[in-house]
C-alpha atoms as a PDB file:
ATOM      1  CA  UNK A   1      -4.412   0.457  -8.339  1.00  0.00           C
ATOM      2  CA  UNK A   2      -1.852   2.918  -9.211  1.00  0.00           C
ATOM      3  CA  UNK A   3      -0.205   6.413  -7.620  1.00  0.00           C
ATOM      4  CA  UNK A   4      -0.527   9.698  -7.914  1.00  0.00           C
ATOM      5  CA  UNK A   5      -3.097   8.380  -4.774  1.00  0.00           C
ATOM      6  CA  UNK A   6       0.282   7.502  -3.410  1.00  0.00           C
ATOM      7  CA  UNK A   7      -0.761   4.153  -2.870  1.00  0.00           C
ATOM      8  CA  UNK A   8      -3.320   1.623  -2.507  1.00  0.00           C
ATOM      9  CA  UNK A   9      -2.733  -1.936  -2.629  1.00  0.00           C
ATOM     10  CA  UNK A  10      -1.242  -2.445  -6.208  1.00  0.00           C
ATOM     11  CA  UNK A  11      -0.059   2.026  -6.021  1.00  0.00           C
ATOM     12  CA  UNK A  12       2.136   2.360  -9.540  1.00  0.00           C
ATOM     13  CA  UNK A  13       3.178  -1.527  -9.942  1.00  0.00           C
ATOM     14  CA  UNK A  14       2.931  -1.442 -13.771  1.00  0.00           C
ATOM     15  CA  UNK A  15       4.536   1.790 -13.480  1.00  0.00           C
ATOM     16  CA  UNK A  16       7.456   0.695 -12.396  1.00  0.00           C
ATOM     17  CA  UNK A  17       8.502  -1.037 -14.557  1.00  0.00           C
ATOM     18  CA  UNK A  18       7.593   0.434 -17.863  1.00  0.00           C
ATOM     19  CA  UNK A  19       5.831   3.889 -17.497  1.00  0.00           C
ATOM     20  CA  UNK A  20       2.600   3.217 -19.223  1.00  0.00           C
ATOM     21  CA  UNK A  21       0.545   5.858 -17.603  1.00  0.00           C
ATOM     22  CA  UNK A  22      -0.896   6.520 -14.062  1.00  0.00           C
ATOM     23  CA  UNK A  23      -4.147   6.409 -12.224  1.00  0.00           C
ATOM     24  CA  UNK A  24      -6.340   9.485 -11.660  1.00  0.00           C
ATOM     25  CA  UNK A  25      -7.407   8.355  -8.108  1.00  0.00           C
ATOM     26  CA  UNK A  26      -6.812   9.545  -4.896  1.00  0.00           C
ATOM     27  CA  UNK A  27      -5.514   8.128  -1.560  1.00  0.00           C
ATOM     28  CA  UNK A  28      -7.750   7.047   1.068  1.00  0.00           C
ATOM     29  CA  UNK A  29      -7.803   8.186   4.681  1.00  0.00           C
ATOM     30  CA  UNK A  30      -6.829  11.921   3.911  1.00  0.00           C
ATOM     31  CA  UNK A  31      -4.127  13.265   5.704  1.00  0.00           C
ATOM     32  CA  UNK A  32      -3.048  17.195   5.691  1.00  0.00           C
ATOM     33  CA  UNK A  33       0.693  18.300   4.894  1.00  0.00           C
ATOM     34  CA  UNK A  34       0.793  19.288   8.235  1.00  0.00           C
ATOM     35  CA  UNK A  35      -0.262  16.051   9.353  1.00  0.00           C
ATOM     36  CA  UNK A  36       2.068  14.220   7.469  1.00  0.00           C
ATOM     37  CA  UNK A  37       5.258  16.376   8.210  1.00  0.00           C
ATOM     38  CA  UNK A  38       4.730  15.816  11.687  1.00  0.00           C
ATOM     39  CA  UNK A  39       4.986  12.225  10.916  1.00  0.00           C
ATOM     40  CA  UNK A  40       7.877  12.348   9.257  1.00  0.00           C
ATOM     41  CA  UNK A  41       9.383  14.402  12.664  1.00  0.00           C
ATOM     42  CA  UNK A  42       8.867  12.457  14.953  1.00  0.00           C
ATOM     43  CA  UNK A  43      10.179   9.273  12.448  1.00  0.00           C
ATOM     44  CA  UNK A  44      13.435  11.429  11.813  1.00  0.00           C
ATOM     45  CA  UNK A  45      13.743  12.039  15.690  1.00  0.00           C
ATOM     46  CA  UNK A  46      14.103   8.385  16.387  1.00  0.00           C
ATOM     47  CA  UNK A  47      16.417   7.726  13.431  1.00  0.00           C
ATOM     48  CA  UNK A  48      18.608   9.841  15.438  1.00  0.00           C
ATOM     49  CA  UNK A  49      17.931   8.496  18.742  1.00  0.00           C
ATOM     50  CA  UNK A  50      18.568   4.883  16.730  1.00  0.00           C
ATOM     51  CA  UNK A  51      21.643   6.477  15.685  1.00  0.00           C
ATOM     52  CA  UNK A  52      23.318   7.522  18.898  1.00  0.00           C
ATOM     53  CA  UNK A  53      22.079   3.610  20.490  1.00  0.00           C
ATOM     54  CA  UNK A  54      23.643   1.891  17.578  1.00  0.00           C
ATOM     55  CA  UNK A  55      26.855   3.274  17.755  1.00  0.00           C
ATOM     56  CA  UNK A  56      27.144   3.543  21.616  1.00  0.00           C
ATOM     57  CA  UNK A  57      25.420   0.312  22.557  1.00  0.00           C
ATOM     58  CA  UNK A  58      25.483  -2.158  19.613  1.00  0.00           C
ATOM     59  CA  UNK A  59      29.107  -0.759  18.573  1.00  0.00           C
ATOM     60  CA  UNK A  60      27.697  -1.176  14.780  1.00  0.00           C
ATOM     61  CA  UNK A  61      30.062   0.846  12.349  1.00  0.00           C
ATOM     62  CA  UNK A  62      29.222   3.536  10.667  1.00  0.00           C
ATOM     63  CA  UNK A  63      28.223   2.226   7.124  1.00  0.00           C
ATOM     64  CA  UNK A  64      26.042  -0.218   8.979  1.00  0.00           C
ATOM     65  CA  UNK A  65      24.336   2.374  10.734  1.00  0.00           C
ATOM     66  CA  UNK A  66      23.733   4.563   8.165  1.00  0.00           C
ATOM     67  CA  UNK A  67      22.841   1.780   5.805  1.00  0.00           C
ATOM     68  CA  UNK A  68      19.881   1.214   8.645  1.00  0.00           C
ATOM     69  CA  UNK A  69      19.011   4.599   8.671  1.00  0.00           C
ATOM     70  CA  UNK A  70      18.077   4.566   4.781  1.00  0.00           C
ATOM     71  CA  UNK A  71      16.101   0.932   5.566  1.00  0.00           C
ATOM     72  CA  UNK A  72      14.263   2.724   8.264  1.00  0.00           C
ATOM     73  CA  UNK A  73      13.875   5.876   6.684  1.00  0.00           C
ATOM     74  CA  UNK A  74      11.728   4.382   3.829  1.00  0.00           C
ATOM     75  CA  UNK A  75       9.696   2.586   5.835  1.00  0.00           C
ATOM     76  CA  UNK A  76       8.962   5.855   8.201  1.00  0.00           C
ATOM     77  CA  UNK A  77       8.093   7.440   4.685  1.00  0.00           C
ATOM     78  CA  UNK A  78       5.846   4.830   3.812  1.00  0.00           C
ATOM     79  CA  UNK A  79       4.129   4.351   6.671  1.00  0.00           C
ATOM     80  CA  UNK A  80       3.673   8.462   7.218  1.00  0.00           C
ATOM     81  CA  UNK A  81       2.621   8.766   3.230  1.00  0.00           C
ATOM     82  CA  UNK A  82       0.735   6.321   2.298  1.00  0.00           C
ATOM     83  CA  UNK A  83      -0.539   4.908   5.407  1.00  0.00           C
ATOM     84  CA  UNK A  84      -0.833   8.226   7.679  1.00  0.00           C
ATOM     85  CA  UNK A  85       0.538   6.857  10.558  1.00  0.00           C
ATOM     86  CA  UNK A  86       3.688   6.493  12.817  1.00  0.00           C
ATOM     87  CA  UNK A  87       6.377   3.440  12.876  1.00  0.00           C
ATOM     88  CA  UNK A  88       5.129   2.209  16.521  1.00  0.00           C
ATOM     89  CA  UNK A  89       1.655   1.776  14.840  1.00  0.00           C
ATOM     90  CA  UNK A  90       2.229  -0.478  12.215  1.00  0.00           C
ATOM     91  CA  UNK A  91      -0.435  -3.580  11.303  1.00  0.00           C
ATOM     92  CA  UNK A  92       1.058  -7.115  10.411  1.00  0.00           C
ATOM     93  CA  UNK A  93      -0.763  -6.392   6.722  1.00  0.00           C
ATOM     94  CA  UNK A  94       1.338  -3.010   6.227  1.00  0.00           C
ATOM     95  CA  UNK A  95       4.670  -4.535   7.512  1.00  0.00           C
ATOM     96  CA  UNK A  96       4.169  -7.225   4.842  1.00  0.00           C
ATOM     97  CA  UNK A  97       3.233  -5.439   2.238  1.00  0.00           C
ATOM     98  CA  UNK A  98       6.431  -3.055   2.736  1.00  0.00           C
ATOM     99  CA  UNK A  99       8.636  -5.880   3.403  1.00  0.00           C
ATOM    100  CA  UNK A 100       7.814  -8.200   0.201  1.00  0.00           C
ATOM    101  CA  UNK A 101       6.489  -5.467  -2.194  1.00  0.00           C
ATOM    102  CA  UNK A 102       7.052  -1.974  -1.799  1.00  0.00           C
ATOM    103  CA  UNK A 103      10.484  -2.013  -0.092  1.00  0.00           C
ATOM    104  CA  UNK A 104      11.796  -4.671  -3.472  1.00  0.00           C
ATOM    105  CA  UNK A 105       9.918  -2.042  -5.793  1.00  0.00           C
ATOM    106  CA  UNK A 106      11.116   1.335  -4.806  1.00  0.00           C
ATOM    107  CA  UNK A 107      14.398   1.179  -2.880  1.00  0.00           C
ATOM    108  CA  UNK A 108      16.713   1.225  -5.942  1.00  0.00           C
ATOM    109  CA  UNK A 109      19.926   1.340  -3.432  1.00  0.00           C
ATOM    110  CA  UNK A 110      22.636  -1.083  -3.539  1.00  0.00           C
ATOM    111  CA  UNK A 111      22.726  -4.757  -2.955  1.00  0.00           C
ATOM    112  CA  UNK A 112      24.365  -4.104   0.044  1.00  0.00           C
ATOM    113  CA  UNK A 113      21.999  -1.971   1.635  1.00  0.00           C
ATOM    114  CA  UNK A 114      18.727  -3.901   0.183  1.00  0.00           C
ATOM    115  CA  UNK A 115      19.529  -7.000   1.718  1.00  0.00           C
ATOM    116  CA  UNK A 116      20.156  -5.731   5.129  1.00  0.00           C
ATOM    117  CA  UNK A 117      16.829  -4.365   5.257  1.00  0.00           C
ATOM    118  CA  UNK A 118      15.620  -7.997   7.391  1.00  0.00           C
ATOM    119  CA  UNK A 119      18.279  -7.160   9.886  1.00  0.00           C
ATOM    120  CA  UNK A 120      17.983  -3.282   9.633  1.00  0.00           C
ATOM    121  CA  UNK A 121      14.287  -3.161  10.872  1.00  0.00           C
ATOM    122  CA  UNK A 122      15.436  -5.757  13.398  1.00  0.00           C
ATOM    123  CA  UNK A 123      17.437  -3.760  15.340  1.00  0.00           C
ATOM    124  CA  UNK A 124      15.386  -0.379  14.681  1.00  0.00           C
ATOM    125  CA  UNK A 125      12.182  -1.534  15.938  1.00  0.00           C
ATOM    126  CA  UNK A 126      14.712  -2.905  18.421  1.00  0.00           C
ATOM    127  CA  UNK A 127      15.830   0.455  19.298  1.00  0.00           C
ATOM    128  CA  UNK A 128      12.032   1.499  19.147  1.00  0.00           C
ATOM    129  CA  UNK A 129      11.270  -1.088  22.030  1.00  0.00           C
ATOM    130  CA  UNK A 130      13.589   0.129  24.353  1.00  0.00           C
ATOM    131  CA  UNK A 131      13.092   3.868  24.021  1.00  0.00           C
ATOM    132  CA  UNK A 132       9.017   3.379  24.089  1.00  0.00           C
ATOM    133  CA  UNK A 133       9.452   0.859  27.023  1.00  0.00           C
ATOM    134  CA  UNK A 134       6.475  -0.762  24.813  1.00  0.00           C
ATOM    135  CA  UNK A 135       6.561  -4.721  23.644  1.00  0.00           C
ATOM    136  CA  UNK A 136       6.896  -5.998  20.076  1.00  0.00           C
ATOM    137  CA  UNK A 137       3.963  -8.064  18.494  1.00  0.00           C
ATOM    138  CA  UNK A 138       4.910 -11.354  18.221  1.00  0.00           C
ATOM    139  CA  UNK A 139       4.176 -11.468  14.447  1.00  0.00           C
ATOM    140  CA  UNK A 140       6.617  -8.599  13.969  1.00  0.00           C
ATOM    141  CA  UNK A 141       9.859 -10.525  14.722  1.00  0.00           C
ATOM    142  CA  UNK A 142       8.838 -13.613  13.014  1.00  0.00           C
ATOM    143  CA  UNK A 143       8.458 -11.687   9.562  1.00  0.00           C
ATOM    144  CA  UNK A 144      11.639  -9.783   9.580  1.00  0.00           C
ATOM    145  CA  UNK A 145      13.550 -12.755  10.503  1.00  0.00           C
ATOM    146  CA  UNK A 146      12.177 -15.122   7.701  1.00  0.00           C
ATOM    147  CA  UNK A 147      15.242 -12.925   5.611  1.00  0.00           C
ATOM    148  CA  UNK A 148      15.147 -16.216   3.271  1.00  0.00           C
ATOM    149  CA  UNK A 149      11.388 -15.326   2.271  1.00  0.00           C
ATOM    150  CA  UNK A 150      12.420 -11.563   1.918  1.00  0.00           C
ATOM    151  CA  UNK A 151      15.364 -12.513  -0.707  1.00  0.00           C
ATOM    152  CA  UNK A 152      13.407 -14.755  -2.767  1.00  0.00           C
ATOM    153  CA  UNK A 153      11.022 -12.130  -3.233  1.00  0.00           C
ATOM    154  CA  UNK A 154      13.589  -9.472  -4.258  1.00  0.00           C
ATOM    155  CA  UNK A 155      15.295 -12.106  -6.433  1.00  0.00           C
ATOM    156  CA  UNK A 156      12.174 -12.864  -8.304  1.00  0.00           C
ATOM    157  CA  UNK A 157      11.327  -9.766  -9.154  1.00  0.00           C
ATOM    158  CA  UNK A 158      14.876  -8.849 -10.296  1.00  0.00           C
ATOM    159  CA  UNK A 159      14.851 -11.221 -12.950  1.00  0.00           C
ATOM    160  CA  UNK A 160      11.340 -10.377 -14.165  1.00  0.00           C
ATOM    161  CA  UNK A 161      12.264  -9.837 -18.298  1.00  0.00           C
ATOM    162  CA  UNK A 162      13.103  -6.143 -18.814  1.00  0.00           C
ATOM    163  CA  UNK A 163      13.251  -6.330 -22.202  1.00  0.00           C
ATOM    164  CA  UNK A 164       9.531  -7.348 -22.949  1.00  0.00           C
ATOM    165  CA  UNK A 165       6.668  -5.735 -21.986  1.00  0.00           C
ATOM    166  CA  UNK A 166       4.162  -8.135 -21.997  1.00  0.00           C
ATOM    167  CA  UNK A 167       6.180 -10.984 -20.645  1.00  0.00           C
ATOM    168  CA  UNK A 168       7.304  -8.460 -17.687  1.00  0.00           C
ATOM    169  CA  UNK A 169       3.531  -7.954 -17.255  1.00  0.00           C
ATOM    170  CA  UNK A 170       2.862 -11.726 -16.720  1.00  0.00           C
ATOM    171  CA  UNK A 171       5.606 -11.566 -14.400  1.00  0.00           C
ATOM    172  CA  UNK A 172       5.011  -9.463 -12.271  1.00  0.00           C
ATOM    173  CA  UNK A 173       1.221 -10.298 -11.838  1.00  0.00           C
ATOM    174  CA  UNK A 174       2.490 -13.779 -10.926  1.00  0.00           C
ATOM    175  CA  UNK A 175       4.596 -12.297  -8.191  1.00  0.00           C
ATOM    176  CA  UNK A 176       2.266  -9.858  -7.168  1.00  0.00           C
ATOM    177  CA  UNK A 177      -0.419 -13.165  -6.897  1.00  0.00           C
ATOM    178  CA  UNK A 178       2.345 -14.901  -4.884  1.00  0.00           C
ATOM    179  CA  UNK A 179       1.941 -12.379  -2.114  1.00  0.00           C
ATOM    180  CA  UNK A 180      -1.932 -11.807  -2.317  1.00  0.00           C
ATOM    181  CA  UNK A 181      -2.560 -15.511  -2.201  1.00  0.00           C
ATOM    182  CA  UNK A 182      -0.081 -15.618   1.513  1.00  0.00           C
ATOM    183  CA  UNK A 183      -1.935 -12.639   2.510  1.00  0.00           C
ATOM    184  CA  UNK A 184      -5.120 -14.186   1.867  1.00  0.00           C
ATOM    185  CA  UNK A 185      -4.282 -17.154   3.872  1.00  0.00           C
ATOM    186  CA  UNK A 186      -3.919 -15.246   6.541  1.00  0.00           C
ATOM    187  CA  UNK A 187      -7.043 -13.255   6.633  1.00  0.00           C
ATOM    188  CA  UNK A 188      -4.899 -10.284   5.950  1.00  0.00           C
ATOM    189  CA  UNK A 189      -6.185  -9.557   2.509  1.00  0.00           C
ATOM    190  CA  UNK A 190      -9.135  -7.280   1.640  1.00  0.00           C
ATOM    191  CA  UNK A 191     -11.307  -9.195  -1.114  1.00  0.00           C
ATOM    192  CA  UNK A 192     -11.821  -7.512  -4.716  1.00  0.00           C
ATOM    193  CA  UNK A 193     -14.984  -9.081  -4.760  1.00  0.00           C
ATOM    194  CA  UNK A 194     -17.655  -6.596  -3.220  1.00  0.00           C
ATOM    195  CA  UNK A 195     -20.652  -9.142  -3.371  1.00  0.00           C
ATOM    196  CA  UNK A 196     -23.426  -8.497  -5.898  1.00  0.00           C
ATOM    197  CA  UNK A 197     -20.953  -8.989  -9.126  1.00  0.00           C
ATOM    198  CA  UNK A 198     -19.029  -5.882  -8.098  1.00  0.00           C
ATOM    199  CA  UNK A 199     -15.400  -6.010  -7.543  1.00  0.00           C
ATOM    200  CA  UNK A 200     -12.745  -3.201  -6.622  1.00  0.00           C
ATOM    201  CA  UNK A 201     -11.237  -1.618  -9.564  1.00  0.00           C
ATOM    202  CA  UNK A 202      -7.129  -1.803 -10.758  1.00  0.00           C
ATOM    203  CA  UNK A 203      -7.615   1.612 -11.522  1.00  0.00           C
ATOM    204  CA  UNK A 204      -9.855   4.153  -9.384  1.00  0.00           C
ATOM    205  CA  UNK A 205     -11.166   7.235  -8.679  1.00  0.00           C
ATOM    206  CA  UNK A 206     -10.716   9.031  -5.871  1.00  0.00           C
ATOM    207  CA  UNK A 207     -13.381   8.117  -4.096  1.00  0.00           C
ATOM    208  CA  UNK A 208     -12.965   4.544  -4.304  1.00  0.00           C
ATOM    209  CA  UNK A 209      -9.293   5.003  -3.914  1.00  0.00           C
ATOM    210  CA  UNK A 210     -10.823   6.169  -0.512  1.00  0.00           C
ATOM    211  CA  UNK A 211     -13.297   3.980   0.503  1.00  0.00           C
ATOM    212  CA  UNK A 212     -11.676   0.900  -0.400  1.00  0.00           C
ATOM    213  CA  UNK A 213      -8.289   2.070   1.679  1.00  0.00           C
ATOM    214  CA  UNK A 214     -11.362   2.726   4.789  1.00  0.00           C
ATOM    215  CA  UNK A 215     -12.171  -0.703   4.179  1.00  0.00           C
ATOM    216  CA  UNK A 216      -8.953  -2.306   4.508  1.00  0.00           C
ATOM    217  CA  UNK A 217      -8.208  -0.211   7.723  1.00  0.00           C
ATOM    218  CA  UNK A 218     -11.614  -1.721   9.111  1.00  0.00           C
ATOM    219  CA  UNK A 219     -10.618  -5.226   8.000  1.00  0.00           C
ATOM    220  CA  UNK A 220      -7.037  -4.850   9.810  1.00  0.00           C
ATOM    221  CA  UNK A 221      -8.426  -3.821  13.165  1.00  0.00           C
ATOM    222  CA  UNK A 222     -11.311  -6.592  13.036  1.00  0.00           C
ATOM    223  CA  UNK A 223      -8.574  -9.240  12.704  1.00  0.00           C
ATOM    224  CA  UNK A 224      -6.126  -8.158  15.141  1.00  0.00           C
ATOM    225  CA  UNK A 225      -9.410  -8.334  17.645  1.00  0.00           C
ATOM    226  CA  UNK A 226     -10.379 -11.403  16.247  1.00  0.00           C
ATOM    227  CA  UNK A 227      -7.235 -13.027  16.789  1.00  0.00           C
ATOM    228  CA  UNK A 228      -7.196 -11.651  20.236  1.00  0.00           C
ATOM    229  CA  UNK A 229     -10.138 -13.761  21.150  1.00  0.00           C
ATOM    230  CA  UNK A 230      -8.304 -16.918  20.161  1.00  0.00           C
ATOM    231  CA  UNK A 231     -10.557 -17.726  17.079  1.00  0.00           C
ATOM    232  CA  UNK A 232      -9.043 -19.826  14.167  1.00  0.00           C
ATOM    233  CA  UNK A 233      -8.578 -18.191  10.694  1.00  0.00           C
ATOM    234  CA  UNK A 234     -11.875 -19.752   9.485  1.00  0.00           C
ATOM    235  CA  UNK A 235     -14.103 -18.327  11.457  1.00  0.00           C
ATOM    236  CA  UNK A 236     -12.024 -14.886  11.186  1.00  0.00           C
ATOM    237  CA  UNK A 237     -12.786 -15.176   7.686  1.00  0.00           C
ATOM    238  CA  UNK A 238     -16.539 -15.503   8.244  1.00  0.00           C
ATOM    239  CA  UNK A 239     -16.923 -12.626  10.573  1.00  0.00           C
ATOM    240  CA  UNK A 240     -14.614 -10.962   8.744  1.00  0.00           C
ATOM    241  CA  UNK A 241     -16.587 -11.090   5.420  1.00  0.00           C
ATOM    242  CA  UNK A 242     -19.787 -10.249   6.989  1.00  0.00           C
ATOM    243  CA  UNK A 243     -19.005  -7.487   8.580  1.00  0.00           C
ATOM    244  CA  UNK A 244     -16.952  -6.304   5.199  1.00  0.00           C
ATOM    245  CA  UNK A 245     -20.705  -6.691   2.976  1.00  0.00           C
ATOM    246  CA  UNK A 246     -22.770  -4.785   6.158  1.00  0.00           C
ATOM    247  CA  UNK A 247     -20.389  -1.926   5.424  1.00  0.00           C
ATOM    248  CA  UNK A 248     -20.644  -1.962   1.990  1.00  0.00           C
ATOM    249  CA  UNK A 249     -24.020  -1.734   2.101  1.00  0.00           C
ATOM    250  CA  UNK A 250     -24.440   0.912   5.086  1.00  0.00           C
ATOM    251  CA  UNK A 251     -25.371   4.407   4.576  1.00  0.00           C
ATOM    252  CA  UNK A 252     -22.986   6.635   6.257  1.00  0.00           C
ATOM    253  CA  UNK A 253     -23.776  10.380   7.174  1.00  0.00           C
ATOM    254  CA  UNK A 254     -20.538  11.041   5.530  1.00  0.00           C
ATOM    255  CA  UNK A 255     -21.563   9.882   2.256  1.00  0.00           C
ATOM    256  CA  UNK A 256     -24.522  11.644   2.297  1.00  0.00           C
ATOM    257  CA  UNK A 257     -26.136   8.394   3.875  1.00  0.00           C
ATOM    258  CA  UNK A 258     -25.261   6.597   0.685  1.00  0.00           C
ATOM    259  CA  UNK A 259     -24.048   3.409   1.312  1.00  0.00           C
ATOM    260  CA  UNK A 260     -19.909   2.934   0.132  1.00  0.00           C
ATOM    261  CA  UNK A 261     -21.613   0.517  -2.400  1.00  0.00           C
ATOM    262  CA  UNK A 262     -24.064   3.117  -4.237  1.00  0.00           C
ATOM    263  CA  UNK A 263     -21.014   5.700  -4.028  1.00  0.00           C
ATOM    264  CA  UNK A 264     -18.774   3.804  -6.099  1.00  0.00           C
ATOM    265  CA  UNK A 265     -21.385   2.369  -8.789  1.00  0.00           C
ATOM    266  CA  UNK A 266     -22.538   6.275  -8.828  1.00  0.00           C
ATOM    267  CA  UNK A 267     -18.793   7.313  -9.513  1.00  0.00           C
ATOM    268  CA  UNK A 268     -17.723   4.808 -11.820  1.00  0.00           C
ATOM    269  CA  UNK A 269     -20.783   5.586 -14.191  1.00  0.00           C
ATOM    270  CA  UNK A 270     -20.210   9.531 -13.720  1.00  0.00           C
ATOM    271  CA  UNK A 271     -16.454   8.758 -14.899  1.00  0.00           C
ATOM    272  CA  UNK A 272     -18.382   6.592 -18.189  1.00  0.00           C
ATOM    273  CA  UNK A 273     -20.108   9.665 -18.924  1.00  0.00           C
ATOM    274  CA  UNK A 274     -17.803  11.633 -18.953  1.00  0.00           C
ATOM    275  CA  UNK A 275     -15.581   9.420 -20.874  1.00  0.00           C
ATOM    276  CA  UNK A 276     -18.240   9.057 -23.590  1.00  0.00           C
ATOM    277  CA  UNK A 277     -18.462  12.846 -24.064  1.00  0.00           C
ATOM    278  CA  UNK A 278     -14.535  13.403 -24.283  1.00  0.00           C
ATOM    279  CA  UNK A 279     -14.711  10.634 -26.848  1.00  0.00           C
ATOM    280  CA  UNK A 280     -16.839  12.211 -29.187  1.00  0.00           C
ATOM    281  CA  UNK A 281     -15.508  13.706 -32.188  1.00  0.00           C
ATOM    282  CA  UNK A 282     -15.566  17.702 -32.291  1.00  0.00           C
ATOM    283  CA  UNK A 283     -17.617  19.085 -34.097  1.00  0.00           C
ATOM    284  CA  UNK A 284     -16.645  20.818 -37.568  1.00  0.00           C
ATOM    285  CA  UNK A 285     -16.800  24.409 -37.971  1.00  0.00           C
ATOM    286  CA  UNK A 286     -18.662  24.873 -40.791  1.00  0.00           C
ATOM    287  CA  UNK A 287     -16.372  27.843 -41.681  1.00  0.00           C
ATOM    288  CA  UNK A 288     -13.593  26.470 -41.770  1.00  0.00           C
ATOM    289  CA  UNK A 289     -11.276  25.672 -45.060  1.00  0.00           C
ATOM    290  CA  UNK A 290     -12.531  26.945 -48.288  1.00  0.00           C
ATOM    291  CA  UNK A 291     -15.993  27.664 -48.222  1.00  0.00           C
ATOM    292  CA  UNK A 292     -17.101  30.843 -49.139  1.00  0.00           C
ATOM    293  CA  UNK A 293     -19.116  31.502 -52.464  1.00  0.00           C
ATOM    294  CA  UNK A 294     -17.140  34.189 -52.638  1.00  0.00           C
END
């Protein structure tokens, strides 16, 4: 699952560490420029409101401020990019995911600034709280404070062999694993597996790109309900699941009332055809070279 669909779950990972190409698919729940910029406004608005708090109330220097700024600032990009949405409505799943993946993967910034990025988000979504007079979820301290778990990450994938391409490979599938199999213990990760010997493809088109990024927004908001109603992870899992294969296999009036199943199946052998005729040799000019009697 690579970019220029600016990101699904796995957006550009072999990318980045050895350029071997890109994905042709698209993101999922479209957002317009327009859309997104305003995002990005209102994010940049409260990076100056965090600003002027930081320095008057929490007497932080100036380096420290500004090194939260850039902590904050990426994950206001994120979230407005790839997720379409603003900081105050971030899911446990997203703030993972940036935390332990994308954060460790794109910041290139110093040392310095990368491992403040626990304590950064700390005291911006600190900030956030008492501007928005609006209370934290109680999963959202406990990650940010686990800094131990956040440092491990970033050291593992530091040393992942830069030198060779195939062992970096291993690597980083291992550590990408490492943080799919947590997510999956917590009912916060979408399955590949789509029933019926179907599973979501590494690399997509657009329209899976889409559908499966509708999915995991579906699966998301079912758990945070599900959890609201005091049910163990279990029998989250269960209701998740089955509500995950009735989509799959619902038609939708927006899909032409083809089910999200039949759309991808339908795509992904439109993209073999089309693959089979670009494969074929040309055909030879029969006037070409030499030829003529004369």
């Amino acid at each position: 699952m690579n970019e220029n669909y600016k990101e699904s779950f796995y957006e550009d990972d072999f990318d980045d560490g050895f350029n071997n190409g890109s994905s042709d698919a698209q993101v999922g729940e479209s957002g317009s420029e327009a859309d997104t910029q305003a995002l990005l406004d209102l994010g940049y608005e409260q990076l100056d409101g965090y600003m002027q708090w930081a320095e008057d109330s929490l007497g932080l220097p100036t380096r420290t401020v500004q090194q939260d700024c850039f902590n904050a600032e990426m994950l206001i990009d994120y979230l407005a990019n790839s997720q379409h949405k603003a900081v105050a409505q971030i899911n446990e799943f997203e703030l993972r995911w940036f935390v332990y993946s994308h954060y460790i993967r794109k910041a290139q910034a110093d040392d310095e600034i990368e491992l403040r990025l626990p304590s950064s988000l700390q005291r911006f979504f600190g900030y956030l709280e008492k501007a928005n007079h609006e209370l934290i979820a109680d999963w959202l301290p406990a990650i940010l404070a686990d800094e131990g778990r956040f440092t491990k990450r970033r050291n593992d994938y530091q040393k992942l062999s830069s030198e060779d391409e195939a062992a970096w490979k291993i690597g980083f599938q291992e550590w990408c694993d490492e943080l799919e199999e947590d997510l999956d213990v917590r009912c916060l990760w979408l399955p590949r597996e789509m029933g019926e010997g179907l599973t979501w493809n590494l690399v997509m088109g657009w329209r899976e790109a889409t559908l499966q990024e509708e999915a995991n927004r579906l699966w998301q908001r079912s758990r945070e309900e599900l959890l609201l109603q005091g049910l163990d992870f279990e029998t989250i899992r269960a209701e998740l699941m089955a509500e995950y294969l009735e989509w799959l296999d619902s038609p939708q009036a927006k899909l032409d009332d083809s089910t999200p199943r039949d759309v991808v199946q339908i795509e992904r052998m439109d993209a073999e055809e089309t693959q089979a005729v670009d494969d074929q040799p040309a055909a030879e000019d029969d006037n070409d070279g030499d030829s003529s009697r004369y």
